[in-house]
PDB file of N, CA and C in Angstrom:
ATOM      1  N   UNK A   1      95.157  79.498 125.306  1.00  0.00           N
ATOM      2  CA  UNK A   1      94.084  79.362 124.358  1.00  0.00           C
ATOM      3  C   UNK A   1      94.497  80.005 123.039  1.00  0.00           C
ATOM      4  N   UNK A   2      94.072  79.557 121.882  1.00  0.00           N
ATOM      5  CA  UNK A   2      94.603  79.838 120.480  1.00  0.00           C
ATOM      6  C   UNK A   2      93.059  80.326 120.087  1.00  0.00           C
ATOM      7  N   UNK A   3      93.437  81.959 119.403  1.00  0.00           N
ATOM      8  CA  UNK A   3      92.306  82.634 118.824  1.00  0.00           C
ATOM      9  C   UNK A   3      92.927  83.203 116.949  1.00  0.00           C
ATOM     10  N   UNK A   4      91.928  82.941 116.351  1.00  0.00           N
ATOM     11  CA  UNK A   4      91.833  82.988 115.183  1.00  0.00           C
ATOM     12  C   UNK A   4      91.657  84.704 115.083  1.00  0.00           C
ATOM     13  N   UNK A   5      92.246  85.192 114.609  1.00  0.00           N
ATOM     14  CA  UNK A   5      91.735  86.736 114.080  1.00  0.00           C
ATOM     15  C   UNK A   5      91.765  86.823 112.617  1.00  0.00           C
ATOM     16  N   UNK A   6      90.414  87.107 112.404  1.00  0.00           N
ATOM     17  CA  UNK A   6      90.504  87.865 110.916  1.00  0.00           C
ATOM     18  C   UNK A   6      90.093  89.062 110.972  1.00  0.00           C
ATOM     19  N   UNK A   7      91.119  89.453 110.341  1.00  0.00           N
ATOM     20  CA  UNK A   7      91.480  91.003 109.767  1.00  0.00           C
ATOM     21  C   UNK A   7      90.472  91.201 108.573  1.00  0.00           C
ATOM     22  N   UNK A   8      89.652  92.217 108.442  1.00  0.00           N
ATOM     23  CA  UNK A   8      88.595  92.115 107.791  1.00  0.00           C
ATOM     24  C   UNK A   8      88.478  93.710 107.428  1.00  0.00           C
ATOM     25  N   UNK A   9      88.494  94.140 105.762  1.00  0.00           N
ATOM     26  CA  UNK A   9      88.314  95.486 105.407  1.00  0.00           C
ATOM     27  C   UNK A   9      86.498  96.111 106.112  1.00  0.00           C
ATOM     28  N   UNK A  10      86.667  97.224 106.249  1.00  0.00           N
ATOM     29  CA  UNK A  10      85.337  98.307 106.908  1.00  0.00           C
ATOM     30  C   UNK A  10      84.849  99.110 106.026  1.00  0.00           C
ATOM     31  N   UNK A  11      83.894  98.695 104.791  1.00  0.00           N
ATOM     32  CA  UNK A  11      83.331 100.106 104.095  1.00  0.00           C
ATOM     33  C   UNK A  11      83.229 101.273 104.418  1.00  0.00           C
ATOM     34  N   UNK A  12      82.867 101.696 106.369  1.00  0.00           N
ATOM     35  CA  UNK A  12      82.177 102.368 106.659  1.00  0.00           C
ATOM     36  C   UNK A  12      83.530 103.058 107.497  1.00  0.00           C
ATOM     37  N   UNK A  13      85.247 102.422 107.859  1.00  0.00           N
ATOM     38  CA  UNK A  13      85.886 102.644 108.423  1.00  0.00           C
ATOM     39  C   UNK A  13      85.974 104.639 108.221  1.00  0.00           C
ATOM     40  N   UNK A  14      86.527 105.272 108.594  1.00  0.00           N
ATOM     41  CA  UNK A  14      87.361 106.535 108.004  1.00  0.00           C
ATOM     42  C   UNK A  14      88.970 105.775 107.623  1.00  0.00           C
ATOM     43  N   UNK A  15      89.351 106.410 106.332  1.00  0.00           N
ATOM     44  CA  UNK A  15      90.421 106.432 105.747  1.00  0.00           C
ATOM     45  C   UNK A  15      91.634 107.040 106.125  1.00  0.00           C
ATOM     46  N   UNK A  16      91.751 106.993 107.585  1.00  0.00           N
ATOM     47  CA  UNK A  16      92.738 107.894 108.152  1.00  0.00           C
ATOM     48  C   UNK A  16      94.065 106.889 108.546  1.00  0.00           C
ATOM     49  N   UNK A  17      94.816 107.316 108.767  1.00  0.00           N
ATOM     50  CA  UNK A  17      96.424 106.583 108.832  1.00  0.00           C
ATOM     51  C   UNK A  17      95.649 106.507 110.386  1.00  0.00           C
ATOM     52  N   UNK A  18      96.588 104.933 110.712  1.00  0.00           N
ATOM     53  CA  UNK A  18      96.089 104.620 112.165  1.00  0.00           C
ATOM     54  C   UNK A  18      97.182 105.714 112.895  1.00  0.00           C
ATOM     55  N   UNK A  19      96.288 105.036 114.427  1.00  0.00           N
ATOM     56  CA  UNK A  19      97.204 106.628 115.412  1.00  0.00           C
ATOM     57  C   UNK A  19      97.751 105.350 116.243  1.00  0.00           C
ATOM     58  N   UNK A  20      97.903 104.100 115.815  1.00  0.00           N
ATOM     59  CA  UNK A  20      98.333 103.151 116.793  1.00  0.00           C
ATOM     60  C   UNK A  20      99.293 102.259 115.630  1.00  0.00           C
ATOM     61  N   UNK A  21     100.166 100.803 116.096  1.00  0.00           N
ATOM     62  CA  UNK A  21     101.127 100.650 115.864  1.00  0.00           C
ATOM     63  C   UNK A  21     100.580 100.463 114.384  1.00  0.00           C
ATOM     64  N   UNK A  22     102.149 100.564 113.379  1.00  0.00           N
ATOM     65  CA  UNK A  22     102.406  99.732 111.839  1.00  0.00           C
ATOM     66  C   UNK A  22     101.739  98.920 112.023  1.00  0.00           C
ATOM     67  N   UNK A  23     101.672  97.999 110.428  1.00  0.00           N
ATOM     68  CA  UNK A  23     101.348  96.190 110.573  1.00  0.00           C
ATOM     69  C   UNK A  23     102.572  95.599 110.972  1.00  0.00           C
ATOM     70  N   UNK A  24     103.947  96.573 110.900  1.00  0.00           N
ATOM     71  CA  UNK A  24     105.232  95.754 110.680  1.00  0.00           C
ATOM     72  C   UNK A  24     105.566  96.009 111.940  1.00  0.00           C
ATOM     73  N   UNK A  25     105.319  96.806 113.182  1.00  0.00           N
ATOM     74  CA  UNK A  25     105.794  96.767 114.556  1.00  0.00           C
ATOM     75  C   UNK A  25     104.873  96.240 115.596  1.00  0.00           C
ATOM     76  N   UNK A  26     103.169  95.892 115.013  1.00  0.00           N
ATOM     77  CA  UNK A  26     102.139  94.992 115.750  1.00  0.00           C
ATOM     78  C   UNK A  26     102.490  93.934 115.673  1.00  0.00           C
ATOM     79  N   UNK A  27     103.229  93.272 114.444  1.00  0.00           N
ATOM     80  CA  UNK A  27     103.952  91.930 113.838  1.00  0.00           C
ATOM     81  C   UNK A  27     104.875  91.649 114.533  1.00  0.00           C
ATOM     82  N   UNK A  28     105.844  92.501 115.003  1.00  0.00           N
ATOM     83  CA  UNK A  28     107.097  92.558 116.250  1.00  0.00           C
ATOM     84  C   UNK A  28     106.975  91.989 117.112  1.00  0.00           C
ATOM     85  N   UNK A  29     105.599  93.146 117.277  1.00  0.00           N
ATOM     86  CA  UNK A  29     105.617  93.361 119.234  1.00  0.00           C
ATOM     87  C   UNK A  29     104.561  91.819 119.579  1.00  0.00           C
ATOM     88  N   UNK A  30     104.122  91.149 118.461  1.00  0.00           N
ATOM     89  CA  UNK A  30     103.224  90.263 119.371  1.00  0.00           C
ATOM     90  C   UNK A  30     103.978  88.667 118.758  1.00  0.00           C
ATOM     91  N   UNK A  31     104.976  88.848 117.646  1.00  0.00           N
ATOM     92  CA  UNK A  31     105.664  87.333 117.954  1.00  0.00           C
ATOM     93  C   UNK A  31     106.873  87.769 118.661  1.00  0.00           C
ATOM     94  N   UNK A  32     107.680  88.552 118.736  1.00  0.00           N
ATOM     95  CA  UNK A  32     108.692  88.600 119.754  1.00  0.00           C
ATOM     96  C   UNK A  32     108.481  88.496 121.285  1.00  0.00           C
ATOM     97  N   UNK A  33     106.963  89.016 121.708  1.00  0.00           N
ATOM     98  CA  UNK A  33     106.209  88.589 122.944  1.00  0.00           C
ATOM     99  C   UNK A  33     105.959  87.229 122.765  1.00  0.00           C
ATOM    100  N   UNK A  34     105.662  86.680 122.021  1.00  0.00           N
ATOM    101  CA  UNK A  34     105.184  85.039 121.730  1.00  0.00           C
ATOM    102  C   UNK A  34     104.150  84.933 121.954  1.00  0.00           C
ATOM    103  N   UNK A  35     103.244  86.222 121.636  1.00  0.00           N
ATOM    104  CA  UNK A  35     101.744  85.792 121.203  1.00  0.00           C
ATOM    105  C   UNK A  35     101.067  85.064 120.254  1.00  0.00           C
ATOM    106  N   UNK A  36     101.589  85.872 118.601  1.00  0.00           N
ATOM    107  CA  UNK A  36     101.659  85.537 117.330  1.00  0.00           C
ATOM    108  C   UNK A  36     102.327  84.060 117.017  1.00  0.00           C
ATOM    109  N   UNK A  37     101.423  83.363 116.494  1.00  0.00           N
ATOM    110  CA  UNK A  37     101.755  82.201 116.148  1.00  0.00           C
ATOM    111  C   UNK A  37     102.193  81.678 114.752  1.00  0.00           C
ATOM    112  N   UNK A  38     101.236  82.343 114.253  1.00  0.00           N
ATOM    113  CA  UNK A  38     101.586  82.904 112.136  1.00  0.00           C
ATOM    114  C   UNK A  38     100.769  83.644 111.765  1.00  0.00           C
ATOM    115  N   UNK A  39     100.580  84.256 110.395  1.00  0.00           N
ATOM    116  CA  UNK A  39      99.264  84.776 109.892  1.00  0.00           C
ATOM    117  C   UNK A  39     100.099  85.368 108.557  1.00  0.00           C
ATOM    118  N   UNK A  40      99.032  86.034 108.030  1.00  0.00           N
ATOM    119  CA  UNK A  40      99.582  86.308 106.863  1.00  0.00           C
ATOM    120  C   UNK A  40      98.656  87.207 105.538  1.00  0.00           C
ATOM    121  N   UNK A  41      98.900  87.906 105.094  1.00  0.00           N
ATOM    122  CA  UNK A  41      97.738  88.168 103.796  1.00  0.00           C
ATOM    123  C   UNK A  41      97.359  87.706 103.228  1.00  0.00           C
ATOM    124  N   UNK A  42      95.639  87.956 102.427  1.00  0.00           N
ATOM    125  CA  UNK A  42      95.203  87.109 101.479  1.00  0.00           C
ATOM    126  C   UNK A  42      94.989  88.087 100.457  1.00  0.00           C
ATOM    127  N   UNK A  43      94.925  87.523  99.431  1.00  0.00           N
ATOM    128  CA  UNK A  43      94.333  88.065  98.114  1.00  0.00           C
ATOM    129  C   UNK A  43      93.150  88.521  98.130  1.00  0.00           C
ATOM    130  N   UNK A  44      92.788  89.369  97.606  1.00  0.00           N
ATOM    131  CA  UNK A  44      91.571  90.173  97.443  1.00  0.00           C
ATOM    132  C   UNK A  44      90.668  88.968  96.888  1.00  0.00           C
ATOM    133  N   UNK A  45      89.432  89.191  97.555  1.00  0.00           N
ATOM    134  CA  UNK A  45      88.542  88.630  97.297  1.00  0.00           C
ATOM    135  C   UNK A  45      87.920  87.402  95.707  1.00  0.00           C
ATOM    136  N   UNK A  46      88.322  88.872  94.926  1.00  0.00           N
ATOM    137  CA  UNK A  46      87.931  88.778  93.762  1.00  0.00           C
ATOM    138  C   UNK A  46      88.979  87.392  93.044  1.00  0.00           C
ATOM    139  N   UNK A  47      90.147  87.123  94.021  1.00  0.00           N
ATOM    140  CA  UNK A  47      91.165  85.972  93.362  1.00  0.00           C
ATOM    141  C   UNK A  47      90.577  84.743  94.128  1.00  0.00           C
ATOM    142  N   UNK A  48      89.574  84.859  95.024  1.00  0.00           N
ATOM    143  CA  UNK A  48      88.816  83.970  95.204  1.00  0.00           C
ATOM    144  C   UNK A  48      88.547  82.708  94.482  1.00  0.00           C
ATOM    145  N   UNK A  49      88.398  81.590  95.247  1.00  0.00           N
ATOM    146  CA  UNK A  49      87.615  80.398  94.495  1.00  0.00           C
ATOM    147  C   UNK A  49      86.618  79.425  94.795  1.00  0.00           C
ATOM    148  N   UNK A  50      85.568  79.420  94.864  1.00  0.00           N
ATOM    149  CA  UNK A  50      84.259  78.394  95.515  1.00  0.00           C
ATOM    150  C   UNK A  50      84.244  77.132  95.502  1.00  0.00           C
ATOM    151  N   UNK A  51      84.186  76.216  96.539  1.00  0.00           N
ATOM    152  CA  UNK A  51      84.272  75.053  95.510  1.00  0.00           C
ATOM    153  C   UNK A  51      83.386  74.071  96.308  1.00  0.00           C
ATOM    154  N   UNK A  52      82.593  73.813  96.192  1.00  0.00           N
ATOM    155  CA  UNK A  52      81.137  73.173  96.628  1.00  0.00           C
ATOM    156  C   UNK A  52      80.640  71.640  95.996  1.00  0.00           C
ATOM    157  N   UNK A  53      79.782  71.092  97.107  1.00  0.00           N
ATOM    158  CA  UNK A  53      80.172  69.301  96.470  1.00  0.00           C
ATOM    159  C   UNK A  53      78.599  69.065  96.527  1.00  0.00           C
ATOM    160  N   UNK A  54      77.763  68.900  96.325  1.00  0.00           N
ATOM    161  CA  UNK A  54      76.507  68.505  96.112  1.00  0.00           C
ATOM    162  C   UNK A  54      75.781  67.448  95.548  1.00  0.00           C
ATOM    163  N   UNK A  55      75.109  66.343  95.832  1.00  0.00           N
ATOM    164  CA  UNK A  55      74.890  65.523  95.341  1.00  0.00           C
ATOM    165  C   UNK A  55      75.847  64.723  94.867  1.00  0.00           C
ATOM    166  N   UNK A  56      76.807  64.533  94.666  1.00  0.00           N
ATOM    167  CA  UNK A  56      77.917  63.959  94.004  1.00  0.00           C
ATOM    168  C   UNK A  56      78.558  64.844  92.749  1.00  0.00           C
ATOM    169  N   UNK A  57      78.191  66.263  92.669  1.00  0.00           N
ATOM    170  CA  UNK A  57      78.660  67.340  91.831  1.00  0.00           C
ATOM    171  C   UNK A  57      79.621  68.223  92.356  1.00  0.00           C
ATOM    172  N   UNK A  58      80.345  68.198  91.735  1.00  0.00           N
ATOM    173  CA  UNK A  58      81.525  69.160  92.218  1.00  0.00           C
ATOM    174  C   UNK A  58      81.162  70.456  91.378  1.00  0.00           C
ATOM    175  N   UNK A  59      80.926  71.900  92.272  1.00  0.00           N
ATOM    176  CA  UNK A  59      81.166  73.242  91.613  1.00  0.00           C
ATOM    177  C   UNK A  59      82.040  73.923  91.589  1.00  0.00           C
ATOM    178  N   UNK A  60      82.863  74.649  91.069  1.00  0.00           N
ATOM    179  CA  UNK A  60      83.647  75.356  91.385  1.00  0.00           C
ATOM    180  C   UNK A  60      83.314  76.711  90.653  1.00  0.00           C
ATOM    181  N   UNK A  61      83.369  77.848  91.128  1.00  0.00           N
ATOM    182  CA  UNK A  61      83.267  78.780  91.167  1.00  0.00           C
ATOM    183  C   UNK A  61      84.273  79.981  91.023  1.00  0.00           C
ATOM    184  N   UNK A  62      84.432  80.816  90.598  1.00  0.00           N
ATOM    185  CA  UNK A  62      85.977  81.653  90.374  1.00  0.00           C
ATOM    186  C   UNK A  62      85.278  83.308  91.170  1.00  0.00           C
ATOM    187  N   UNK A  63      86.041  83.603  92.073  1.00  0.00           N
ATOM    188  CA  UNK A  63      85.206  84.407  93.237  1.00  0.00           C
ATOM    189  C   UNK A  63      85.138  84.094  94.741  1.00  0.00           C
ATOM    190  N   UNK A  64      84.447  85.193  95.632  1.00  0.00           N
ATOM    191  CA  UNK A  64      84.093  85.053  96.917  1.00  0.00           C
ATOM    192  C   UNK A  64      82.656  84.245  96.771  1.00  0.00           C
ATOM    193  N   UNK A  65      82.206  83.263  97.985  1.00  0.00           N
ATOM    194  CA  UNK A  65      80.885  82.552  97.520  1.00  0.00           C
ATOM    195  C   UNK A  65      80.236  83.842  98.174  1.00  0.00           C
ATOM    196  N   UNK A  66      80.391  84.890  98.724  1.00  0.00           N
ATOM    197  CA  UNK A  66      79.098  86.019  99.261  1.00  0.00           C
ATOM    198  C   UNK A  66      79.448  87.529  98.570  1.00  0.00           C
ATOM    199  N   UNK A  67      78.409  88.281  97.828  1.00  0.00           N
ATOM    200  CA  UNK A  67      78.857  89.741  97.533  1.00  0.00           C
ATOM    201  C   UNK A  67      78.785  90.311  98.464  1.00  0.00           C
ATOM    202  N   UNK A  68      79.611  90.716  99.273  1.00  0.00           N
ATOM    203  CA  UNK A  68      80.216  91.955 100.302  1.00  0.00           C
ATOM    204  C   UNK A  68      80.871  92.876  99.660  1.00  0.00           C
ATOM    205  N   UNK A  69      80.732  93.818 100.453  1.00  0.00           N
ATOM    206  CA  UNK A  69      81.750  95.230 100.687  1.00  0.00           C
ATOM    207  C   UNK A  69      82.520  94.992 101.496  1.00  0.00           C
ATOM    208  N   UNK A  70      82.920  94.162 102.307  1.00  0.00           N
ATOM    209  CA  UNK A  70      83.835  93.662 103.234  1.00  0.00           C
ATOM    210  C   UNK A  70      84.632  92.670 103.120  1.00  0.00           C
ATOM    211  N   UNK A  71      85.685  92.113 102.840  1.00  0.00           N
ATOM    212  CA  UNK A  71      86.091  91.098 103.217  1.00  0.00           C
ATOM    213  C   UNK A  71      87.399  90.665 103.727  1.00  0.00           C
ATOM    214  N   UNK A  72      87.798  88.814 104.134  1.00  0.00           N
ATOM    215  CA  UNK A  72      88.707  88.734 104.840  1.00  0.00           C
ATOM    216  C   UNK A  72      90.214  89.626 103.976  1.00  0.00           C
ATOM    217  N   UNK A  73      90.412  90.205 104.594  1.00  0.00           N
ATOM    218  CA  UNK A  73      92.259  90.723 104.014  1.00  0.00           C
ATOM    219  C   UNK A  73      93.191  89.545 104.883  1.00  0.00           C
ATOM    220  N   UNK A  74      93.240  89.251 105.566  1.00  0.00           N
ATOM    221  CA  UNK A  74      94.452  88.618 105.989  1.00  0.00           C
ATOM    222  C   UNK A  74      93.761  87.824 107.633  1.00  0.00           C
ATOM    223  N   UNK A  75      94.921  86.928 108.053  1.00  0.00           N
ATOM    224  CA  UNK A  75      94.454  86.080 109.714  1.00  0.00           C
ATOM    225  C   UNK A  75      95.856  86.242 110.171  1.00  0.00           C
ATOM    226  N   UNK A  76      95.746  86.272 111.521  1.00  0.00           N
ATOM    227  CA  UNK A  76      96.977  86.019 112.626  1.00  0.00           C
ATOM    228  C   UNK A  76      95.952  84.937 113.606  1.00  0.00           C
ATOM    229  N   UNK A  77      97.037  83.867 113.803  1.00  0.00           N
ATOM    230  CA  UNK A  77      96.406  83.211 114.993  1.00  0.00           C
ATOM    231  C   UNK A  77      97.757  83.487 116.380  1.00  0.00           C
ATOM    232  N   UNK A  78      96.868  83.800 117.246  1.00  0.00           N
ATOM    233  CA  UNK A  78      97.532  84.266 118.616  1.00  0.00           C
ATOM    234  C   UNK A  78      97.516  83.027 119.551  1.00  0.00           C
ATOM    235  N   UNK A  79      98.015  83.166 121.028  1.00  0.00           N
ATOM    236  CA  UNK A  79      97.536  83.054 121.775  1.00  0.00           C
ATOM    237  C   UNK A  79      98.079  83.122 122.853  1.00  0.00           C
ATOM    238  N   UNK A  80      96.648  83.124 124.106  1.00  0.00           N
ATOM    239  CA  UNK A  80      96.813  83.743 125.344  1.00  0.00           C
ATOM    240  C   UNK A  80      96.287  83.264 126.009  1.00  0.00           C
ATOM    241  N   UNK A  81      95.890  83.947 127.141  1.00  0.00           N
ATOM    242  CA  UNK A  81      95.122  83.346 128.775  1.00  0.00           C
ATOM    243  C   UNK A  81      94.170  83.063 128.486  1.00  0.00           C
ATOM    244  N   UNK A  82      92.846  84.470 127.417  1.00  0.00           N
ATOM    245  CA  UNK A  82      91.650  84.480 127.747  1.00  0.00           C
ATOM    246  C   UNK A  82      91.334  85.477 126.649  1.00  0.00           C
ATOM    247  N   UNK A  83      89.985  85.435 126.129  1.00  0.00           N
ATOM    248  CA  UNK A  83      89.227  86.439 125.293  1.00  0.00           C
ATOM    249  C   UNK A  83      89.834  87.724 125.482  1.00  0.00           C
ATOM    250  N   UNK A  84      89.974  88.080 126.730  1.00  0.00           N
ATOM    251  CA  UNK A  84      89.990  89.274 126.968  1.00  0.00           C
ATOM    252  C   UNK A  84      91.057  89.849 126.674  1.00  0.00           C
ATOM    253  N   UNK A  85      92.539  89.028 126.759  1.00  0.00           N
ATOM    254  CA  UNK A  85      93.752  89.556 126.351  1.00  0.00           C
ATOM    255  C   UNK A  85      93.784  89.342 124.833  1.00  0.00           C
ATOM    256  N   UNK A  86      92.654  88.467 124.232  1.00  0.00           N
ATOM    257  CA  UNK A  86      92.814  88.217 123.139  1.00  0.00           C
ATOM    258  C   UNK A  86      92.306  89.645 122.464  1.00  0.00           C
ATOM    259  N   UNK A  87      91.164  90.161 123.065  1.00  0.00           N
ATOM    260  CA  UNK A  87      90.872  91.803 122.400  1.00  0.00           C
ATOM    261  C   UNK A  87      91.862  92.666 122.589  1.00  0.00           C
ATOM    262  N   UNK A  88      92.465  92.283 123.751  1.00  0.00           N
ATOM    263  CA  UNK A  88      93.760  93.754 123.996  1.00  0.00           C
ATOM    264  C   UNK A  88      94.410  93.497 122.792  1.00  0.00           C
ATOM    265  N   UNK A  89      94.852  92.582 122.263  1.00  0.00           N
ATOM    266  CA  UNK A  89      96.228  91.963 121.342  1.00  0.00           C
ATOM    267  C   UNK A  89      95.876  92.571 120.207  1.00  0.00           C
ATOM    268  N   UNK A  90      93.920  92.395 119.482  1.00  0.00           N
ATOM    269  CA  UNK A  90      93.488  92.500 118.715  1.00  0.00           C
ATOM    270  C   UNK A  90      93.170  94.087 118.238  1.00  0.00           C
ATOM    271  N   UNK A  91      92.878  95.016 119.245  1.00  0.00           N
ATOM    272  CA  UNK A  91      92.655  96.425 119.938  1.00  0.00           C
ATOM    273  C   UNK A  91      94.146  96.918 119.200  1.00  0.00           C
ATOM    274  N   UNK A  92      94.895  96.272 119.778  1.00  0.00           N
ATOM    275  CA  UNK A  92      96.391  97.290 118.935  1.00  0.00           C
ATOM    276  C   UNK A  92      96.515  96.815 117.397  1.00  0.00           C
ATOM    277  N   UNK A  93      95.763  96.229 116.821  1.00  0.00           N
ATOM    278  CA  UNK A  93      96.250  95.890 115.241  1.00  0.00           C
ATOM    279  C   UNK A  93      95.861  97.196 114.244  1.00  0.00           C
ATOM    280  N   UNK A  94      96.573  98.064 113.418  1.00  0.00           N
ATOM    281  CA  UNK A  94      95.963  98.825 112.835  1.00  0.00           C
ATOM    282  C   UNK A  94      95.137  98.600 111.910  1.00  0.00           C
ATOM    283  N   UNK A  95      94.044  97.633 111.696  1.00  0.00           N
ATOM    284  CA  UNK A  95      93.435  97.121 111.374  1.00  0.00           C
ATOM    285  C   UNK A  95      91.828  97.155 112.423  1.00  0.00           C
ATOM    286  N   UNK A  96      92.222  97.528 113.521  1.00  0.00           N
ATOM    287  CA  UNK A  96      90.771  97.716 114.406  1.00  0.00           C
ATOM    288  C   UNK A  96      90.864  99.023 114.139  1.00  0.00           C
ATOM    289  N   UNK A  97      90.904  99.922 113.933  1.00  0.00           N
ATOM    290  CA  UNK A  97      90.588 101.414 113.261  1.00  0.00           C
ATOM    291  C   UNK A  97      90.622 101.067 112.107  1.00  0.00           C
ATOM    292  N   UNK A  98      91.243 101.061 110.821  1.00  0.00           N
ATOM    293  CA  UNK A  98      91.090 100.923 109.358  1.00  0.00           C
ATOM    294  C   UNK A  98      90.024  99.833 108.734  1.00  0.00           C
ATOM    295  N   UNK A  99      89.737  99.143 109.791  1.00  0.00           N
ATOM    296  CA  UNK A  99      88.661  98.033 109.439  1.00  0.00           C
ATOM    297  C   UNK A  99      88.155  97.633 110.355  1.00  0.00           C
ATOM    298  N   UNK A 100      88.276  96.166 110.486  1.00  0.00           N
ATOM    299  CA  UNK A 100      87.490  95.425 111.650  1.00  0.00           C
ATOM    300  C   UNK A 100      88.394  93.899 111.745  1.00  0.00           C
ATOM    301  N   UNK A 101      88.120  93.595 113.262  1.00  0.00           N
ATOM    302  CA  UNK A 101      88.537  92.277 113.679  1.00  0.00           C
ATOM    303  C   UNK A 101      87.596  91.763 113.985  1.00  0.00           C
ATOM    304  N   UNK A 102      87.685  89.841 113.536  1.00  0.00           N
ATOM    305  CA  UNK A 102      86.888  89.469 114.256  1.00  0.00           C
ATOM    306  C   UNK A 102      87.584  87.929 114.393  1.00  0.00           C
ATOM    307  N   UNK A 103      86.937  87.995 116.322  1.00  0.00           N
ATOM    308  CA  UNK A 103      88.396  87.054 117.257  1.00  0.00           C
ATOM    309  C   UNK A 103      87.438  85.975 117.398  1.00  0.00           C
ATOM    310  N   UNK A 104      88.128  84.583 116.868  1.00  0.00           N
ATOM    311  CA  UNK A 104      87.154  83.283 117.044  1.00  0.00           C
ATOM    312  C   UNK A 104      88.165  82.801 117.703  1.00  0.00           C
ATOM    313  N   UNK A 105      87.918  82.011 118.947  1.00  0.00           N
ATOM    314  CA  UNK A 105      88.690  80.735 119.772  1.00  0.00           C
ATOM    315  C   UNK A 105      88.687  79.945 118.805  1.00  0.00           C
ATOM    316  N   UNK A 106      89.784  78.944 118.853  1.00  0.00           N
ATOM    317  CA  UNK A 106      90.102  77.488 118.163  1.00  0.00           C
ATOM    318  C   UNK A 106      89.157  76.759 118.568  1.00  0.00           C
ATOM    319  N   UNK A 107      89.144  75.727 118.011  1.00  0.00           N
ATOM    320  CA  UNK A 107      87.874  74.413 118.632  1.00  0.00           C
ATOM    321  C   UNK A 107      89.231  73.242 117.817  1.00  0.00           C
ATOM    322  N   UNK A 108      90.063  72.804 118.702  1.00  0.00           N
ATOM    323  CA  UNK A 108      90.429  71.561 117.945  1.00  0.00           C
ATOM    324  C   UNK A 108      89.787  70.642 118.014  1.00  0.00           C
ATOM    325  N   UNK A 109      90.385  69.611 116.482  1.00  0.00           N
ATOM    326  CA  UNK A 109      90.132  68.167 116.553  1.00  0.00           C
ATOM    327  C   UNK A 109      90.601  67.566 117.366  1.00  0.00           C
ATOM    328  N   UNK A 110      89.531  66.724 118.330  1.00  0.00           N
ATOM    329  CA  UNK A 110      90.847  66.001 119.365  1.00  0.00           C
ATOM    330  C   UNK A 110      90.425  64.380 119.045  1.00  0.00           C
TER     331      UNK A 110
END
């Protein structure tokens, strides 16, 4: 099964150096296992762009379309057996202490 993780900043995190792996040896240890499938960083929010179709109007927008204190930093898509190994995988990112994950299953087009 293929799970979507976004890596997502925590207003409320503590600012402490994680006590669990780098980004650069979680990156290792889960495509050299052949969990990790790709992923990668995004630009801060603010390099954002909206772009919305309405009525036959195209908007575009320069920005995130929601004001948060949170947002996506980066995705890895994994995969594994089951949800559950999908939290273990997700559990070691230093990113579940410095912020937050949040693990969506794929839904392909079939």
């Amino acid at each position: 099964m293929e799970y979507m993780l976004f890596i997502c900043t925590d207003s409320t995190a503590p600012t402490t150096e994680p006590t669990v792996h780098t980004i650069e040896e979680w990156v290792a240890e889960t495509t050299d296992g052949g969990t990790r499938r790709h992923g990668d960083r995004l630009r801060p929010a603010n390099d954002a762009t909206t772009v919305k179709l309405r009525g036959g109007r195209l908007s575009v927008t320069a920005g995130p379309f929601a004001e948060t204190t949170e947002w996506i930093a980066g995705y890895d898509v994994i995969e594994c057996g089951d949800l559950d190994a999908a939290i273990e995988i997700a559990a070691r990112h230093p990113m579940a202490q410095l912020g937050q994950i949040e693990i969506r299953p794929m839904w392909p087009i079939e």
